[in-house]
PDB file of N, CA and C in Angstrom:
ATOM      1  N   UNK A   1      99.309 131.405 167.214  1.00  0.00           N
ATOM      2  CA  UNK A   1      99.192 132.349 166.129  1.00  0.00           C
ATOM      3  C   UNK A   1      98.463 131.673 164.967  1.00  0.00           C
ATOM      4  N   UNK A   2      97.499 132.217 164.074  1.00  0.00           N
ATOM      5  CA  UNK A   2      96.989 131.733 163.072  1.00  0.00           C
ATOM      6  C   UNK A   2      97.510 132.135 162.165  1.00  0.00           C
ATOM      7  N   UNK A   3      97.611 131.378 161.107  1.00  0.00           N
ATOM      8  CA  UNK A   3      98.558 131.095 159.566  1.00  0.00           C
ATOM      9  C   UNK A   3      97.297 132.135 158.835  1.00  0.00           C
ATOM     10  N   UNK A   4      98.014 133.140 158.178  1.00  0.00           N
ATOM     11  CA  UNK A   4      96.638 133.979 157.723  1.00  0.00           C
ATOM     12  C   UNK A   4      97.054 133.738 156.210  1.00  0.00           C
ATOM     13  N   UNK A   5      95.912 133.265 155.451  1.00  0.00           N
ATOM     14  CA  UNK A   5      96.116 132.693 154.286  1.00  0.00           C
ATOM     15  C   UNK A   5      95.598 133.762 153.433  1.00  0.00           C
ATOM     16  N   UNK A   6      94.939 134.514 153.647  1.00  0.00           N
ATOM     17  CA  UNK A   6      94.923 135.834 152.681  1.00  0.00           C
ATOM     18  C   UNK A   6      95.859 136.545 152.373  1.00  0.00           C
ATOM     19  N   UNK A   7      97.392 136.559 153.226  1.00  0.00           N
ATOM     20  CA  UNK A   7      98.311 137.423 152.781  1.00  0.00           C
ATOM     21  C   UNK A   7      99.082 136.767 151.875  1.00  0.00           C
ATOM     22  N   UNK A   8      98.605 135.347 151.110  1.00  0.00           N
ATOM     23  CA  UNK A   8      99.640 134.619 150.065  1.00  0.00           C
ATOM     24  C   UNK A   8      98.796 134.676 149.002  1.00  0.00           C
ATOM     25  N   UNK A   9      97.007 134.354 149.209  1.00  0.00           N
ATOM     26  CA  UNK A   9      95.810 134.618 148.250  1.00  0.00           C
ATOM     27  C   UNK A   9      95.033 135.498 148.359  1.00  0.00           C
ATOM     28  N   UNK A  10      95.213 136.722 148.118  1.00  0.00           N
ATOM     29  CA  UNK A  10      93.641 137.394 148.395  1.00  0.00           C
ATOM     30  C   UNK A  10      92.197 136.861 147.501  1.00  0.00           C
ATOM     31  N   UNK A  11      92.458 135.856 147.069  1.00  0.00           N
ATOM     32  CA  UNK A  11      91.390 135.215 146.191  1.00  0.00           C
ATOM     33  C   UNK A  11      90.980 133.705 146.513  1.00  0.00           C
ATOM     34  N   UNK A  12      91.957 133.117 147.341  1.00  0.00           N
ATOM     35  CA  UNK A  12      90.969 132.349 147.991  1.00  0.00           C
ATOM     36  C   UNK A  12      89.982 132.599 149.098  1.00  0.00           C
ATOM     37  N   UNK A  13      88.920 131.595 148.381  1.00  0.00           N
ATOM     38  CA  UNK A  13      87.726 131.926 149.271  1.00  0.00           C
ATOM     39  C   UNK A  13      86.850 130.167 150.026  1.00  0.00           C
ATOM     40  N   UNK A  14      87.600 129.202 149.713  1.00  0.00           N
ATOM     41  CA  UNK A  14      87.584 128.321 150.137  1.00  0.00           C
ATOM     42  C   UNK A  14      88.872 127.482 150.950  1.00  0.00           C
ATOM     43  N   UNK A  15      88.642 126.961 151.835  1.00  0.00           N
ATOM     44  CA  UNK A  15      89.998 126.207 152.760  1.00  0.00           C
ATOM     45  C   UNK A  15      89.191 125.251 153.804  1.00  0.00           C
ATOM     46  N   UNK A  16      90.355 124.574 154.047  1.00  0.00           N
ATOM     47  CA  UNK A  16      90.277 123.542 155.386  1.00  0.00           C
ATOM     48  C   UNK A  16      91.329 124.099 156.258  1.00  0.00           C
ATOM     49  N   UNK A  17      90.274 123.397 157.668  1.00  0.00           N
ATOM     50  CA  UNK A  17      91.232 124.201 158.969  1.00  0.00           C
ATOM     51  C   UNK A  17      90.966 123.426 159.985  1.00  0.00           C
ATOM     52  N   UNK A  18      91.662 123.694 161.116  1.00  0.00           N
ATOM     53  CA  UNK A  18      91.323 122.586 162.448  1.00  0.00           C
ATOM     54  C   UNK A  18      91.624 123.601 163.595  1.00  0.00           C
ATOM     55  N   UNK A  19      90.272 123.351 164.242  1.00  0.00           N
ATOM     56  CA  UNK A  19      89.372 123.845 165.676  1.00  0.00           C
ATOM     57  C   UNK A  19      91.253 124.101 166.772  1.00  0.00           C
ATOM     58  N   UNK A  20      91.753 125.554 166.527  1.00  0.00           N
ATOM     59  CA  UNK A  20      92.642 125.660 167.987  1.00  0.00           C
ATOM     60  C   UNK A  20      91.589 125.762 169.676  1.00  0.00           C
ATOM     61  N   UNK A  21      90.988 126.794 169.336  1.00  0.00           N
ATOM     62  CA  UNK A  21      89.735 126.637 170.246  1.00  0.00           C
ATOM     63  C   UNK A  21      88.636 127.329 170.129  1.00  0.00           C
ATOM     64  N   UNK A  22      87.880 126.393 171.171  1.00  0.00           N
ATOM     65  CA  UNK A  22      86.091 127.097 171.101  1.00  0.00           C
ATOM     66  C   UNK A  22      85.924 128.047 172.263  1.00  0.00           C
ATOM     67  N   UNK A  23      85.680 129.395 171.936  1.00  0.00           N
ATOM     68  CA  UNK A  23      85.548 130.519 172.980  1.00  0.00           C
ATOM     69  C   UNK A  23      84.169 130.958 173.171  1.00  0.00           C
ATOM     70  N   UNK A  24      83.689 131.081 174.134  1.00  0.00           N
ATOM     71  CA  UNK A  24      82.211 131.212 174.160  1.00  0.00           C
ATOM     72  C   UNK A  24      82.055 132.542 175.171  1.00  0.00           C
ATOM     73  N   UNK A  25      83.111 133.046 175.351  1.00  0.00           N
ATOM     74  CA  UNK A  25      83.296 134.457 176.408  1.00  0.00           C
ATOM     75  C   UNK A  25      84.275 135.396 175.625  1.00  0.00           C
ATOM     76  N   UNK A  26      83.404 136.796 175.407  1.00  0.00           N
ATOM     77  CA  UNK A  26      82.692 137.079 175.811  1.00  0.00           C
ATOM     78  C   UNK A  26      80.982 136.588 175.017  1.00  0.00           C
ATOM     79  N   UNK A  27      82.159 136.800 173.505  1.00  0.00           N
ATOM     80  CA  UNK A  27      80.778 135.714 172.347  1.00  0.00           C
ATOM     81  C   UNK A  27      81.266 134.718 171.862  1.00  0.00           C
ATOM     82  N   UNK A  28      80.577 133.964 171.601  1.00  0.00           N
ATOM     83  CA  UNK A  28      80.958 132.548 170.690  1.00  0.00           C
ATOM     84  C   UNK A  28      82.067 132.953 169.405  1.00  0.00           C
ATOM     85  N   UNK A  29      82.931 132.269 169.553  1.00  0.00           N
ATOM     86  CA  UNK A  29      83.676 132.039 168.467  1.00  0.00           C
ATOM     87  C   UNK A  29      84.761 130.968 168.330  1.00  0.00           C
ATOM     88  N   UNK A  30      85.291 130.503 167.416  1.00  0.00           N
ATOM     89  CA  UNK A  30      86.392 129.470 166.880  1.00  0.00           C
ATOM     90  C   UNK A  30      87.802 130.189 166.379  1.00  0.00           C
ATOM     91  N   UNK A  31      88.729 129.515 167.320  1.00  0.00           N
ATOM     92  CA  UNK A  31      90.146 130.344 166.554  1.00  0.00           C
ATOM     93  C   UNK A  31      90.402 129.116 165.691  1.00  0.00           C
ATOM     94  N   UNK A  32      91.275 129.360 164.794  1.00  0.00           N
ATOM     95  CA  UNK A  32      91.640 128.033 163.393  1.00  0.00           C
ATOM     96  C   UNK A  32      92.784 128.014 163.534  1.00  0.00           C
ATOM     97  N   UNK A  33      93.486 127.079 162.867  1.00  0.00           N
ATOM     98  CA  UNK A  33      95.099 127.246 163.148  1.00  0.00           C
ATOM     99  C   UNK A  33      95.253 127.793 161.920  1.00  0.00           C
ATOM    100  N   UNK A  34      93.867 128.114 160.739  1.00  0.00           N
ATOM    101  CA  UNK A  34      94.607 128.776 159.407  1.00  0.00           C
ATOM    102  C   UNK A  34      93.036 129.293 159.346  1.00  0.00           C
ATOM    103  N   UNK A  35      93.225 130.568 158.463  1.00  0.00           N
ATOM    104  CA  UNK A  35      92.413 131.099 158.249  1.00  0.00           C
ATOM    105  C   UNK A  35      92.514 131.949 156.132  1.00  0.00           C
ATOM    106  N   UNK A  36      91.478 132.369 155.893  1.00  0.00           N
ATOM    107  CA  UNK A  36      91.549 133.265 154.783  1.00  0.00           C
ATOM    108  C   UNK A  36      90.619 134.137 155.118  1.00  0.00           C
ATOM    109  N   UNK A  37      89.378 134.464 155.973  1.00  0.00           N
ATOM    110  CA  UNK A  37      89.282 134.907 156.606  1.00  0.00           C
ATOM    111  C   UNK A  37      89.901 136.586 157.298  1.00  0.00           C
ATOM    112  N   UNK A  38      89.440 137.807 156.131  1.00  0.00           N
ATOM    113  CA  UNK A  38      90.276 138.604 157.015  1.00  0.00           C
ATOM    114  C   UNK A  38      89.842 139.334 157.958  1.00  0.00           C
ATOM    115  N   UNK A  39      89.976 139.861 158.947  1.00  0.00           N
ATOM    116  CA  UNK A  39      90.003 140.433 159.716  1.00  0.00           C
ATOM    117  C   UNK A  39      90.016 142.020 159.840  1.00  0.00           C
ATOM    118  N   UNK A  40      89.369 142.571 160.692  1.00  0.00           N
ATOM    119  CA  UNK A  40      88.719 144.148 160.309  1.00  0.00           C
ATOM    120  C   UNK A  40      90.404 145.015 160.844  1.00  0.00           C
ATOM    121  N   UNK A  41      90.644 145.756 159.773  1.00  0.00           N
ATOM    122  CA  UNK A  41      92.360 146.106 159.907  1.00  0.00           C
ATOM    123  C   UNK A  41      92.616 147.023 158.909  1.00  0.00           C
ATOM    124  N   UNK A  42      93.485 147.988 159.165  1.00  0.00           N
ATOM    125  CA  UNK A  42      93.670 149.569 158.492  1.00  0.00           C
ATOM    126  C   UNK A  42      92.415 150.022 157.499  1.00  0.00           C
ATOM    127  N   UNK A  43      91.331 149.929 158.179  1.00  0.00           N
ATOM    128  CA  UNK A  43      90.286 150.797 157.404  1.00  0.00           C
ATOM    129  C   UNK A  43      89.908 149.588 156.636  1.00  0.00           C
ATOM    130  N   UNK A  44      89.947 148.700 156.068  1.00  0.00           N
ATOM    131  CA  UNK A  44      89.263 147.289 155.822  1.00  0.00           C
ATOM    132  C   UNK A  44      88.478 146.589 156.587  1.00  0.00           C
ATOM    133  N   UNK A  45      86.770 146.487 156.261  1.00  0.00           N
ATOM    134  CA  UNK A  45      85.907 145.248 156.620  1.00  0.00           C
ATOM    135  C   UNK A  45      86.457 144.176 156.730  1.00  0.00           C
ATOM    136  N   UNK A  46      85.725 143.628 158.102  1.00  0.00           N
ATOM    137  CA  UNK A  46      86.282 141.652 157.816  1.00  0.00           C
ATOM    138  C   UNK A  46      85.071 141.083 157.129  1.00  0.00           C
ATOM    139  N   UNK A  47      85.683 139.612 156.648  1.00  0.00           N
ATOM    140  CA  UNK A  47      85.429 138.885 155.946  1.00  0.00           C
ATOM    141  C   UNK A  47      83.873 138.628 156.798  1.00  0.00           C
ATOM    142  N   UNK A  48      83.004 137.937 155.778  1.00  0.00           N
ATOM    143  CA  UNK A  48      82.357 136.856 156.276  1.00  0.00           C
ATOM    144  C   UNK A  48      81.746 135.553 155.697  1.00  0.00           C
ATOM    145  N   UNK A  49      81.066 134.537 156.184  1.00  0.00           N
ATOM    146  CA  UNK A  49      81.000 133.657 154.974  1.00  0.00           C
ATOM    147  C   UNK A  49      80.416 132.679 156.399  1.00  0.00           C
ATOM    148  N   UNK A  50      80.826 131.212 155.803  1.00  0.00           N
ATOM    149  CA  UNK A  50      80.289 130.099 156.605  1.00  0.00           C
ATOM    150  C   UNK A  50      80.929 129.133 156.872  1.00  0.00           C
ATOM    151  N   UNK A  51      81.607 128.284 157.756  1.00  0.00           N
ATOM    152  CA  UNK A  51      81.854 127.183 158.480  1.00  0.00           C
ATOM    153  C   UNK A  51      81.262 126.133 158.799  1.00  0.00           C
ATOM    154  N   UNK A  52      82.158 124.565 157.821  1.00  0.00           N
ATOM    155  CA  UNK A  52      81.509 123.683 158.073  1.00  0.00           C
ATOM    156  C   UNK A  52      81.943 122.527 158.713  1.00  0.00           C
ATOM    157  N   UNK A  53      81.559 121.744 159.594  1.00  0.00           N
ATOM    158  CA  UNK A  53      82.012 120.671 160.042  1.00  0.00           C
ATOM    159  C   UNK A  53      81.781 119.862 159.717  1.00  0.00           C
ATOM    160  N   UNK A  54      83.223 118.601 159.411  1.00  0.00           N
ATOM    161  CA  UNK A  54      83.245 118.066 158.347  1.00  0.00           C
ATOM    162  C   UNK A  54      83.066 116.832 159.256  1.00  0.00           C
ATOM    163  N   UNK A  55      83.145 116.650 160.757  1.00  0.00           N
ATOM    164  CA  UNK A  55      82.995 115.444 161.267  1.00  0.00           C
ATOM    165  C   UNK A  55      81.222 115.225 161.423  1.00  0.00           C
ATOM    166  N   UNK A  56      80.268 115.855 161.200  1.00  0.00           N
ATOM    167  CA  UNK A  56      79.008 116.148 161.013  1.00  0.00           C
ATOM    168  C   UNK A  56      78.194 114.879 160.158  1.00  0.00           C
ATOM    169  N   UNK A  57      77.113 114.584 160.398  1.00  0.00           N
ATOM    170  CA  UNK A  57      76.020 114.304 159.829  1.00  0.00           C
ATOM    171  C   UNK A  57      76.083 114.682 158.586  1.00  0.00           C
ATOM    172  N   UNK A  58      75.393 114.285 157.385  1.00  0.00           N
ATOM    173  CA  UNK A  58      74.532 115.431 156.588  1.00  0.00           C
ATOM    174  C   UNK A  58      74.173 116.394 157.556  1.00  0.00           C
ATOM    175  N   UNK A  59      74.127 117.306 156.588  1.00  0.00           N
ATOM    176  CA  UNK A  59      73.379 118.278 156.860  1.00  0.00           C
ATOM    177  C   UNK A  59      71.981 118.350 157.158  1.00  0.00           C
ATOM    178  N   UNK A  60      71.035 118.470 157.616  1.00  0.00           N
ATOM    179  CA  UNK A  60      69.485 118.243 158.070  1.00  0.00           C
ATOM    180  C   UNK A  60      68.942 119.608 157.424  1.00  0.00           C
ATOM    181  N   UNK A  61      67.349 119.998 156.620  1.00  0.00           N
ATOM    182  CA  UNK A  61      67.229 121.015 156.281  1.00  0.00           C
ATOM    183  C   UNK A  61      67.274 122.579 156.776  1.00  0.00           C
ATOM    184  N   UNK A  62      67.425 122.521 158.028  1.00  0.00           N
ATOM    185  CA  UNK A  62      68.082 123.944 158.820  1.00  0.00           C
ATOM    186  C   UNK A  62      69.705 123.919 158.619  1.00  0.00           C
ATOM    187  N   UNK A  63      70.473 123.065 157.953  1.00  0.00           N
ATOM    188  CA  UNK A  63      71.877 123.417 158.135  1.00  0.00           C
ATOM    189  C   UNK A  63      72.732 123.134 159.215  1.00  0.00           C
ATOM    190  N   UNK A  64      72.279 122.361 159.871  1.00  0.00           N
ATOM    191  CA  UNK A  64      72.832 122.080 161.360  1.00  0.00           C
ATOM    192  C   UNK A  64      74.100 122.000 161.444  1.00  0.00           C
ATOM    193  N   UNK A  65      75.107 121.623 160.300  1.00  0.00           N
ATOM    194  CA  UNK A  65      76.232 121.471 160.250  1.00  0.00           C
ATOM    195  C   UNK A  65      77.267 122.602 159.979  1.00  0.00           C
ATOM    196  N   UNK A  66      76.369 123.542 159.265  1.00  0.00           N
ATOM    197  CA  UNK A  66      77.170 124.677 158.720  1.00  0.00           C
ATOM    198  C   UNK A  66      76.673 126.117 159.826  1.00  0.00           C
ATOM    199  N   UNK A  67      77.163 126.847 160.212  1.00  0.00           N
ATOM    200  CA  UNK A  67      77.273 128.145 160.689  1.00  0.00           C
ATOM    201  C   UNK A  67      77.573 129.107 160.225  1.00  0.00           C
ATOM    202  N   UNK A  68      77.004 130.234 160.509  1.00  0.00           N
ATOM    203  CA  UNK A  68      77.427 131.735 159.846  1.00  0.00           C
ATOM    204  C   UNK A  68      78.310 132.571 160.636  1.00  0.00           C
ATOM    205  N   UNK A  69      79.572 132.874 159.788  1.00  0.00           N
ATOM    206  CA  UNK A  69      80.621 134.089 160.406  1.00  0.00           C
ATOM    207  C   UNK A  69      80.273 135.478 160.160  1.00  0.00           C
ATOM    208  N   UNK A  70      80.057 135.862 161.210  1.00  0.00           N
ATOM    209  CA  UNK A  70      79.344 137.475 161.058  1.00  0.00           C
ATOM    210  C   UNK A  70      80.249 138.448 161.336  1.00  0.00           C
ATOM    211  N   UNK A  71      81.683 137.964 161.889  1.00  0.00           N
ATOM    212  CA  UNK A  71      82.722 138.784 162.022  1.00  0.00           C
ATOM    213  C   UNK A  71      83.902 138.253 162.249  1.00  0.00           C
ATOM    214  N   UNK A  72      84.554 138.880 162.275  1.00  0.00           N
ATOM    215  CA  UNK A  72      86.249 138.218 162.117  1.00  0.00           C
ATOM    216  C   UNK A  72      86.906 139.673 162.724  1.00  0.00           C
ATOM    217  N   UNK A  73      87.516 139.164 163.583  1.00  0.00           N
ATOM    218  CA  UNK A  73      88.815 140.093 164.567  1.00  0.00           C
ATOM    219  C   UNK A  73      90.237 139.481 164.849  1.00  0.00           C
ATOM    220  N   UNK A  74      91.203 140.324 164.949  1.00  0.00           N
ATOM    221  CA  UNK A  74      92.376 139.942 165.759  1.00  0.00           C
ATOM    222  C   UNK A  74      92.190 139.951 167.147  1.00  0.00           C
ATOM    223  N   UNK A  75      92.604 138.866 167.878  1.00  0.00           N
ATOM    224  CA  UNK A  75      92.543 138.980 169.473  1.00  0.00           C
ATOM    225  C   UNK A  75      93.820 139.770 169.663  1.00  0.00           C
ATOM    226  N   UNK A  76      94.001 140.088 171.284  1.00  0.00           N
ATOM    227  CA  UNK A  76      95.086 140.768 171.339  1.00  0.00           C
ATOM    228  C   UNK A  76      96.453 139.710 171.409  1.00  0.00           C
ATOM    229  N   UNK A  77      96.326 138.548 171.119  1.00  0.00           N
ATOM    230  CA  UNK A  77      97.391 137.359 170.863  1.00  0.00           C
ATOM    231  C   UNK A  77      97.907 137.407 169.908  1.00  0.00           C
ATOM    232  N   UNK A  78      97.133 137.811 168.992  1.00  0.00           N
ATOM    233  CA  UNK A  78      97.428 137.827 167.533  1.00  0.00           C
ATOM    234  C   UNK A  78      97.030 136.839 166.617  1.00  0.00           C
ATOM    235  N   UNK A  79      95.649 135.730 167.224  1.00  0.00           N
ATOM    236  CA  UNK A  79      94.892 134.677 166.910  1.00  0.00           C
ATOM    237  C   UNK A  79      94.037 135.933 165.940  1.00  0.00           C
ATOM    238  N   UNK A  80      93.334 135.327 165.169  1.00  0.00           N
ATOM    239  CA  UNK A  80      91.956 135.741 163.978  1.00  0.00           C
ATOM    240  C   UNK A  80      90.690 134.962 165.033  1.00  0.00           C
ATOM    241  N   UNK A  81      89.597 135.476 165.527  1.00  0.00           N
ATOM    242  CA  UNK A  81      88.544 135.224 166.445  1.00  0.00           C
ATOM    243  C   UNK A  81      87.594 135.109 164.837  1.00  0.00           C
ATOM    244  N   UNK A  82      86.675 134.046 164.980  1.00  0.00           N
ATOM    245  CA  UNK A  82      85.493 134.251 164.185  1.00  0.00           C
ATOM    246  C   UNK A  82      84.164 133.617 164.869  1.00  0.00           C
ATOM    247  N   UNK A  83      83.272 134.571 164.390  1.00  0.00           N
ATOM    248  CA  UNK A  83      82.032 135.001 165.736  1.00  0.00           C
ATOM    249  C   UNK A  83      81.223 134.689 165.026  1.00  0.00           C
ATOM    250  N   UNK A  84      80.321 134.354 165.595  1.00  0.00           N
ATOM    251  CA  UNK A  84      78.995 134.054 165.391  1.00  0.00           C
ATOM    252  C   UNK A  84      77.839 135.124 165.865  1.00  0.00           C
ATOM    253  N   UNK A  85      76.574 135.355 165.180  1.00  0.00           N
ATOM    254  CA  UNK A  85      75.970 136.151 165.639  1.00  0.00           C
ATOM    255  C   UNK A  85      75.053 135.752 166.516  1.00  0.00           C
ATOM    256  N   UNK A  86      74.516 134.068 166.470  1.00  0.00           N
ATOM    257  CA  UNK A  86      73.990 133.359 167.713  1.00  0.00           C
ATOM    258  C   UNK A  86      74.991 132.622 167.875  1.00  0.00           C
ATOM    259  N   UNK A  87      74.871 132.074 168.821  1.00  0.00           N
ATOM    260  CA  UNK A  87      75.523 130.939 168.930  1.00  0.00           C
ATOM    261  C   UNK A  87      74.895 129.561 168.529  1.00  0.00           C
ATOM    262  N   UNK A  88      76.100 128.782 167.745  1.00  0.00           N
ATOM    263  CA  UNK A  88      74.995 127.603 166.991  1.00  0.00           C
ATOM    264  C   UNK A  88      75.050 126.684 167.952  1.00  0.00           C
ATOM    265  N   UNK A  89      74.351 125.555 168.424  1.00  0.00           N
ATOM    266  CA  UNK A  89      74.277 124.089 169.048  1.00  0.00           C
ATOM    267  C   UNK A  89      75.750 123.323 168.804  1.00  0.00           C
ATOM    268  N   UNK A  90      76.221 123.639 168.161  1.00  0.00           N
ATOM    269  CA  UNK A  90      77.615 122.640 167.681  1.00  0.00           C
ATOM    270  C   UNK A  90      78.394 123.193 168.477  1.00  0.00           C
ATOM    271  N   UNK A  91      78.963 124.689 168.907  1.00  0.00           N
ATOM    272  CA  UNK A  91      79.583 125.084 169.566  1.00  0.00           C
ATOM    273  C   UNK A  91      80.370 124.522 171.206  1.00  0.00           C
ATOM    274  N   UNK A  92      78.724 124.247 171.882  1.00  0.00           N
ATOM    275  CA  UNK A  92      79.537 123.571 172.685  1.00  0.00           C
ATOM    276  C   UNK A  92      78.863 121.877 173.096  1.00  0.00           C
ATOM    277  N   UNK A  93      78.832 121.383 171.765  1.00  0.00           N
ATOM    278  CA  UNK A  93      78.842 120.094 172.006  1.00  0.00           C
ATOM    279  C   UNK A  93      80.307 118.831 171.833  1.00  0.00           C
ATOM    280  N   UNK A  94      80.056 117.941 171.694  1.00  0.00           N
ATOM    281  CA  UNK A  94      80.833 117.237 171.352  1.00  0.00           C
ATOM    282  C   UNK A  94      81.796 117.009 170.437  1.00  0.00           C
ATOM    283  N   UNK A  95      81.013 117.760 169.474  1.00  0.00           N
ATOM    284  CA  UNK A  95      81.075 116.914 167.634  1.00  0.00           C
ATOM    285  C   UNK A  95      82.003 118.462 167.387  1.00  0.00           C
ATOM    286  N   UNK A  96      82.095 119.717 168.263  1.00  0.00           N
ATOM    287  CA  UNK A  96      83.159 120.523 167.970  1.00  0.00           C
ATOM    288  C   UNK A  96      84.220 121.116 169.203  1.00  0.00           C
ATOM    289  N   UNK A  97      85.121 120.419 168.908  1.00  0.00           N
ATOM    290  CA  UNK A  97      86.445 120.407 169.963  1.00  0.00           C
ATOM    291  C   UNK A  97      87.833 120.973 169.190  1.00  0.00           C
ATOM    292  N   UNK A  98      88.387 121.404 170.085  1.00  0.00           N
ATOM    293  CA  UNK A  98      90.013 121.680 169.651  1.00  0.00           C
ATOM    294  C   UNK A  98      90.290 120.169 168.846  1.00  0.00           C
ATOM    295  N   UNK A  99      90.848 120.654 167.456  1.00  0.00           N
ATOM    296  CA  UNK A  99      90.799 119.428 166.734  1.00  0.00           C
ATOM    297  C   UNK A  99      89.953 118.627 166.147  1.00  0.00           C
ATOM    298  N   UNK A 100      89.090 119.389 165.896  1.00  0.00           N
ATOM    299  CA  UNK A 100      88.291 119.443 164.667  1.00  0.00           C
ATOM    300  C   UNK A 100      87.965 119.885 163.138  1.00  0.00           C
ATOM    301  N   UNK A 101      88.467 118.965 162.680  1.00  0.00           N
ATOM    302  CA  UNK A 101      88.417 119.474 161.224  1.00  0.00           C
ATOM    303  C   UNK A 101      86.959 120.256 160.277  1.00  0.00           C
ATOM    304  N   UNK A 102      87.253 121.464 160.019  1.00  0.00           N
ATOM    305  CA  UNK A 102      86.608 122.322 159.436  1.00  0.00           C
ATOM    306  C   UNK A 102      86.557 122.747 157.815  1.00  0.00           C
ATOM    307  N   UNK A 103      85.245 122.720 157.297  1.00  0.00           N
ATOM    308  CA  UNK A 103      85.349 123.165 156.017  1.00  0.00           C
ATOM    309  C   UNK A 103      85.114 124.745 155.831  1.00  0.00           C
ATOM    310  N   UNK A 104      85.580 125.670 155.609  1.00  0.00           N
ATOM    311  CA  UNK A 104      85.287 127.455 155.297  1.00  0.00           C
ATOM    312  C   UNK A 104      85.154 128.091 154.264  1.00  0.00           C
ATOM    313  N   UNK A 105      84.079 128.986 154.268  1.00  0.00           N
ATOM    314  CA  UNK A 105      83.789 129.523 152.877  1.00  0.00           C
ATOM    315  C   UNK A 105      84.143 131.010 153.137  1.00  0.00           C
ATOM    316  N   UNK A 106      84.559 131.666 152.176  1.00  0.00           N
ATOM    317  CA  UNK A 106      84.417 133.251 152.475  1.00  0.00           C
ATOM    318  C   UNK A 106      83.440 133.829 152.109  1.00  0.00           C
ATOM    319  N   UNK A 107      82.450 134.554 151.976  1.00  0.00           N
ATOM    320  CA  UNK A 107      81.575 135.247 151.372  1.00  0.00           C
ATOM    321  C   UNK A 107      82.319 136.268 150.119  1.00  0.00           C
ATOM    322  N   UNK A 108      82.105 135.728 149.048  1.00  0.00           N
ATOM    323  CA  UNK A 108      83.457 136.239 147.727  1.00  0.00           C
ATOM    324  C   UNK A 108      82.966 137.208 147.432  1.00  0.00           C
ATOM    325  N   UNK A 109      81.572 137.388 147.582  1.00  0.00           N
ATOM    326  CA  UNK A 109      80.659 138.883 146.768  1.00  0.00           C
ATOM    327  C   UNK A 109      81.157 140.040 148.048  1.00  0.00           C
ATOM    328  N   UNK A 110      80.969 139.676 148.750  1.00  0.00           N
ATOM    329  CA  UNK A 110      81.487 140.858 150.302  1.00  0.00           C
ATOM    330  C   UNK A 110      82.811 141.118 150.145  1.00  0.00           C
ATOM    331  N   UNK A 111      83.829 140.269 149.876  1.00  0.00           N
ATOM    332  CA  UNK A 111      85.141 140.356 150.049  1.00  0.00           C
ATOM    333  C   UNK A 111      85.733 141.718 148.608  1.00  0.00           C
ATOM    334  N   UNK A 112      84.742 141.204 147.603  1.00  0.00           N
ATOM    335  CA  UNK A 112      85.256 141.555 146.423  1.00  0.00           C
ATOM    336  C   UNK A 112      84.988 142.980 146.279  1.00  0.00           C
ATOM    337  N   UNK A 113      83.568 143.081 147.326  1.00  0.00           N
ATOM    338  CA  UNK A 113      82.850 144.650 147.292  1.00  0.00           C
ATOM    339  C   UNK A 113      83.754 145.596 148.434  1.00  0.00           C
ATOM    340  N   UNK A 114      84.441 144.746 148.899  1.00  0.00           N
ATOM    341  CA  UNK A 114      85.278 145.697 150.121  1.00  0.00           C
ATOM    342  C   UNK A 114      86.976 145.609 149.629  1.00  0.00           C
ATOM    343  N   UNK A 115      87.116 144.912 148.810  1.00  0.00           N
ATOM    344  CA  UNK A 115      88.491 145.156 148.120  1.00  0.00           C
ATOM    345  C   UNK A 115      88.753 146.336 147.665  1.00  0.00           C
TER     346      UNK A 115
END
């Protein structure tokens, strides 16, 4: 189950989190063991924003380290799924595994326009 951190802040829009797992079926996505991150639910948009890995390089000028969340769902577990609209290179390499520490942003202008 993911710790859903929007139901204690609806105003945070920054957090740290660590990789439960990397799902690449049917689309790419990362479950967190915490999220702020919400999820599309009683007539509410989900969140979106960006994910960073903090075991990473710099960053290189394409961003290689950071990824874009283009959606956020409940699985039917009751995990928060967050998707990607490609899939990035980090996904299924090395450098991102169950247990990987993550940096997350929310997109605050989206969140604030769908509040």
């Amino acid at each position: 189950m993911t710790d859903r951190l929007y139901y204690h802040d609806s105003f945070l829009y920054d957090f740290d989190a660590e990789v439960r797992e990397v799902a690449d079926s049917p689309r790419p996505a990362l479950i967190l063991d915490r999220t702020a991150f919400y999820p599309t639910s009683g007539g509410q948009v989900f969140d979106t924003g960006w994910i960073v890995f903090q075991n990473s390089e710099p960053s290189d000028s394409a961003g290689a380290n950071r990824v874009r969340v283009s959606e956020v769902a409940e699985t039917e577990d009751g995990r928060v799924g967050h998707y990607f609209g490609a899939p990035p290179h980090d996904l299924s390499s090395e450098r991102l595994q169950p247990g990987t520490r993550v940096h997350a942003q929310v997109d605050a202008d989206r969140r604030r326009d769908h509040m």
